[in-house]
C-alpha atoms as a PDB file:
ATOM      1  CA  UNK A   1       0.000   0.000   0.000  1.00  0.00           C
ATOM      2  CA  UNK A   2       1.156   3.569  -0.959  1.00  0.00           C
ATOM      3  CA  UNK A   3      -0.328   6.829   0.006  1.00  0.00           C
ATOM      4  CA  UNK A   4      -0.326   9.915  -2.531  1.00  0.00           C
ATOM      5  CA  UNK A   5       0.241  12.998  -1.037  1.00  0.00           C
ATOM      6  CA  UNK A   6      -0.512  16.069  -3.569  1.00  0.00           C
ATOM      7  CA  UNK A   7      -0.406  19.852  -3.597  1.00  0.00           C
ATOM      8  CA  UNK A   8      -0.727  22.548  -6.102  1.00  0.00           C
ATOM      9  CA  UNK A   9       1.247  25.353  -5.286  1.00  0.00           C
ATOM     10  CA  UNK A  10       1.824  28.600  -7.376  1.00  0.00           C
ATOM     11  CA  UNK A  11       3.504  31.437  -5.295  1.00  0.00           C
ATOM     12  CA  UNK A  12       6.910  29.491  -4.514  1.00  0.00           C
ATOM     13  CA  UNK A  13      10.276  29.867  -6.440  1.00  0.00           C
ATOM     14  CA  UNK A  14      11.572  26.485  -8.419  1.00  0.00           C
ATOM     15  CA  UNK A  15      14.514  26.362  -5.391  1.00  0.00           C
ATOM     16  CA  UNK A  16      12.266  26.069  -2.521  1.00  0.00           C
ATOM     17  CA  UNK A  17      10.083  23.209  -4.479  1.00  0.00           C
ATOM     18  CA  UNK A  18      13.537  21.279  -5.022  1.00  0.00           C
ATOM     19  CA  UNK A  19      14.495  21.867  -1.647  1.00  0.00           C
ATOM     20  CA  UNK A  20      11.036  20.622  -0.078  1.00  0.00           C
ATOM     21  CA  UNK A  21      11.680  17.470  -2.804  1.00  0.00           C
ATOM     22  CA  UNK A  22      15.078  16.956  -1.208  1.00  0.00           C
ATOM     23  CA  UNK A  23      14.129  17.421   2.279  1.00  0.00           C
ATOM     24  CA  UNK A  24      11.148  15.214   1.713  1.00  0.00           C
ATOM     25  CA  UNK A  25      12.801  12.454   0.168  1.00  0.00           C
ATOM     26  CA  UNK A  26      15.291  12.274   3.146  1.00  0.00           C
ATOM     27  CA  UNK A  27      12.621  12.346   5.474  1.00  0.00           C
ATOM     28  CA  UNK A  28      11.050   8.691   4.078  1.00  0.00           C
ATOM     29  CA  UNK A  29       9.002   9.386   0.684  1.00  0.00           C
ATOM     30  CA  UNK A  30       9.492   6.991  -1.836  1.00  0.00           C
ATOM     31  CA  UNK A  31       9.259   9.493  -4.496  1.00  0.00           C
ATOM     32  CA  UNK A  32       9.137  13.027  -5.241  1.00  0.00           C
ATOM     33  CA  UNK A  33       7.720  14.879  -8.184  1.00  0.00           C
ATOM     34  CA  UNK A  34       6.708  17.877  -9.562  1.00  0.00           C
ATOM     35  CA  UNK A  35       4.372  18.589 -12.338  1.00  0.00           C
ATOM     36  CA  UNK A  36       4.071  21.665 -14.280  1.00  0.00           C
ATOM     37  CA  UNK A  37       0.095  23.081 -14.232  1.00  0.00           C
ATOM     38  CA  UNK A  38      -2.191  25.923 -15.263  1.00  0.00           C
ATOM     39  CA  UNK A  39      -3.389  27.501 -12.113  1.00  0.00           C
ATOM     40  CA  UNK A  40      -6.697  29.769 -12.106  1.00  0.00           C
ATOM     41  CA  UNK A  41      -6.419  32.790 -13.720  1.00  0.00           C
ATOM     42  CA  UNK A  42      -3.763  31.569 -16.151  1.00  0.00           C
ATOM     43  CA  UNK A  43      -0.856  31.859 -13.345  1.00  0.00           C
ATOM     44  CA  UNK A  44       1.209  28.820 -13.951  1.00  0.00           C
ATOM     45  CA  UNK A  45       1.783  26.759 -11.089  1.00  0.00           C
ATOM     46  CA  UNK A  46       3.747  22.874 -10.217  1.00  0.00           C
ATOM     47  CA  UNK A  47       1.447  20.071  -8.802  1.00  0.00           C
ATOM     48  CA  UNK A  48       4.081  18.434  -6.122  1.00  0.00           C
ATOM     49  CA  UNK A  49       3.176  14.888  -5.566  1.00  0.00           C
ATOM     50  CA  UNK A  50       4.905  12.434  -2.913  1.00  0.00           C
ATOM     51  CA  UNK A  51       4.975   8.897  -2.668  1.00  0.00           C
ATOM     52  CA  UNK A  52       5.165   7.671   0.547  1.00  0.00           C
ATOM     53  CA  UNK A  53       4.054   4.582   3.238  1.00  0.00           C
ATOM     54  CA  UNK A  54       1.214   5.250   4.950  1.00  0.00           C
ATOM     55  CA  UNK A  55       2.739   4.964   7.979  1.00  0.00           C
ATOM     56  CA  UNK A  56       4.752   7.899   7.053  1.00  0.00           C
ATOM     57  CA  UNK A  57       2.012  10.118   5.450  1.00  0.00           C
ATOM     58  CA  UNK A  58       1.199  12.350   8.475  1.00  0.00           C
ATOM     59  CA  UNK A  59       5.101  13.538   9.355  1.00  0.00           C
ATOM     60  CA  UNK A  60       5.442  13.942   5.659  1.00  0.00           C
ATOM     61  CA  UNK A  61       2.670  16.088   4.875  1.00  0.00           C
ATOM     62  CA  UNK A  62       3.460  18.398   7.928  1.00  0.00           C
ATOM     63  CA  UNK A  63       6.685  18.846   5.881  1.00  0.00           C
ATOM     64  CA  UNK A  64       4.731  19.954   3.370  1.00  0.00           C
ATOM     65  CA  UNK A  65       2.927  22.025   5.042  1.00  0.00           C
ATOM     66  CA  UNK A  66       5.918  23.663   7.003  1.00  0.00           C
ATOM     67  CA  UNK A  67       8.106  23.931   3.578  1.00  0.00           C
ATOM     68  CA  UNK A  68       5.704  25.095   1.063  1.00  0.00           C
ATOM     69  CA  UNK A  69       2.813  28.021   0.719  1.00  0.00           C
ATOM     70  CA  UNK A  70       0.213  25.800   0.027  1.00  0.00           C
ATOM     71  CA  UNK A  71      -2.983  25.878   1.848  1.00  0.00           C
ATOM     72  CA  UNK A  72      -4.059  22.065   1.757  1.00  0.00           C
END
């Protein structure tokens, strides 16, 4: 079993996205990836998506929450 964690985020600079990808592949996710997207408004944006056990979902998505702007 794998959990998907996802977040579209389009107010952060490219470094801070590879930085959260670093930091939360060294904290346990399987994989990290980032997806180019069209936000609303036409703003473009990166869909950041993270692999991970469940047993490590919860400590991984207060990364995400700690290391990116997104909302949820």
């Amino acid at each position: 079993t794998v959990t998907v964690l996802e977040a579209q985020i389009d107010d952060m600079p490219a470094q801070g996205l590879a930085f959260t990808a670093e930091r939360l592949l060294a904290s346990g996710a399987l994989d990290v990836y980032l997806v180019p997207i069209l936000m609303k408004k036409g703003r473009p944006g990166s869909l950041l998506s993270v692999l991970c056990s469940p047993a490590d979902a919860d400590a991984l998505e207060r990364l995400i929450f700690a290391e990116t702007t997104t909302f949820g």
